[in-house]
Protein backbone atom coordinates (compact mmCIF):
# COMPACT_ATOMS: atom_id res chain seq x y z
CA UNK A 1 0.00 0.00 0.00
CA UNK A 2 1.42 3.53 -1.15
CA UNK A 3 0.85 6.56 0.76
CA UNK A 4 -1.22 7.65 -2.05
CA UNK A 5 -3.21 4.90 -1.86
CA UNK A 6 -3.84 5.83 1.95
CA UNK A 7 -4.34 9.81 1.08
CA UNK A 8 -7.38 8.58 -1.45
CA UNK A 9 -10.75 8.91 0.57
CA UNK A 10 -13.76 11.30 0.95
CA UNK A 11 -13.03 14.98 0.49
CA UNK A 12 -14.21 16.05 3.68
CA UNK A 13 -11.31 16.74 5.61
CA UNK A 14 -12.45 14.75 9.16
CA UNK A 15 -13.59 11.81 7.50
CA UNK A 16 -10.93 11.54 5.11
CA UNK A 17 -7.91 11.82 8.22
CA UNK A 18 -10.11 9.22 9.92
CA UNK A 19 -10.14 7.21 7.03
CA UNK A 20 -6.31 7.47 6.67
CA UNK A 21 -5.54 6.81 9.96
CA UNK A 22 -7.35 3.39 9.23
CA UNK A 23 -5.91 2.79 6.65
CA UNK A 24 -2.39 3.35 7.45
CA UNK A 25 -3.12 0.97 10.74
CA UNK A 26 -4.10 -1.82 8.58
CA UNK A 27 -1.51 -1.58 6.64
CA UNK A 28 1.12 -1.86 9.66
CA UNK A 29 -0.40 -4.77 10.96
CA UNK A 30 -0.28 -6.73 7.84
CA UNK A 31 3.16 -5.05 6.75
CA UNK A 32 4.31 -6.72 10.72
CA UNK A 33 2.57 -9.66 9.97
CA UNK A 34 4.39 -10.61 6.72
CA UNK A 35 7.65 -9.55 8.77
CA UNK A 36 6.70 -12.48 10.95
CA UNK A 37 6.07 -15.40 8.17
């Protein structure tokens, strides 16, 4: 997942940070759980 790819969501501001946020968290966790494999 690029950092574009976690910048794409709604255009309202708040819902598109939340949405980010999210996005970058899942992202983490599955980046740490390939690490792991």
């Amino acid at each position: 997942m690029t950092s574009a790819e976690a910048d794409a969501g709604p255009i309202n501001p708040g819902q598109r940070n939340e949405i980010t946020v999210c996005r970058w968290a899942e992202a983490t966790v599955r980046a740490n759980e390939q690490k792991r494999l």
